[in-house]
Protein backbone atom coordinates (compact mmCIF):
# COMPACT_ATOMS: atom_id res chain seq x y z
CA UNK A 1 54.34 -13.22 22.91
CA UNK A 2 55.37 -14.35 19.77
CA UNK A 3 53.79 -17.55 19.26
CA UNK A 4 50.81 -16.32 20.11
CA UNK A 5 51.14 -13.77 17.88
CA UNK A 6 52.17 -16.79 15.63
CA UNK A 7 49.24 -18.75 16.12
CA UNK A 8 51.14 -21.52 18.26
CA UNK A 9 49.35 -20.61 21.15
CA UNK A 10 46.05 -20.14 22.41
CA UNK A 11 45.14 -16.24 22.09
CA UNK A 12 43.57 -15.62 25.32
CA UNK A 13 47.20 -16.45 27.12
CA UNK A 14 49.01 -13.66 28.20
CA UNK A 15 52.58 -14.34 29.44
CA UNK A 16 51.33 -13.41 32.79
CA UNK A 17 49.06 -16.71 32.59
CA UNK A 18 52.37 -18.48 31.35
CA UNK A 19 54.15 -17.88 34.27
CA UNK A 20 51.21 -18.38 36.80
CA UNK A 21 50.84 -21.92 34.73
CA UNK A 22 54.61 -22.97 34.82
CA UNK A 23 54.66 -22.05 38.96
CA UNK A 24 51.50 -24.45 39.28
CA UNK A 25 53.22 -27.11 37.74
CA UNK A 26 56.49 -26.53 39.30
CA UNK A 27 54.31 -26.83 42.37
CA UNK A 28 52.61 -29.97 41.26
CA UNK A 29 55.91 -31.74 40.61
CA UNK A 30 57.39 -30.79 43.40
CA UNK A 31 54.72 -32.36 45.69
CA UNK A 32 54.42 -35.67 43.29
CA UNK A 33 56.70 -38.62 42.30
CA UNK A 34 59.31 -37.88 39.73
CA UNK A 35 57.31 -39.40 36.92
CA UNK A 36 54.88 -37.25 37.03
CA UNK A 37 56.80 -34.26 35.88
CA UNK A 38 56.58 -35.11 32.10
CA UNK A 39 52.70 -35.77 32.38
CA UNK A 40 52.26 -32.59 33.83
CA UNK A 41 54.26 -30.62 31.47
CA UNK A 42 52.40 -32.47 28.27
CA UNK A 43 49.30 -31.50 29.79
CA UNK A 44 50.18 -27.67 30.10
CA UNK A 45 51.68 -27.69 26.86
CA UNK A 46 48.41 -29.08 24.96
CA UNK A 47 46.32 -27.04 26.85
CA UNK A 48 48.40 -24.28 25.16
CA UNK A 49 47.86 -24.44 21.72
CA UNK A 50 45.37 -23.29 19.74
């Protein structure tokens, strides 16, 4: 991945762990209200970098 090979990202994720991530959250939102979409997705994302 290149930004991990960038530094933008955490260096333990693998893409594989990307995608796994992304389906959990496209799981979460789907279950939830509407609002809760962009609070999910901030959390991934700073849970990302490094």
């Amino acid at each position: 991945m290149r930004a991990r090979q960038s530094g933008a990202v955490r260096s333990d994720i693998t893409a594989d762990d990307l995608r796994s991530l992304m389906c959990g959250v496209q799981h979460a939102v789907a279950i939830s209200d509407a609002d809760a979409a962009d609070r999910y997705l901030g959390v991934l994302l700073r849970g990302l970098r490094a």
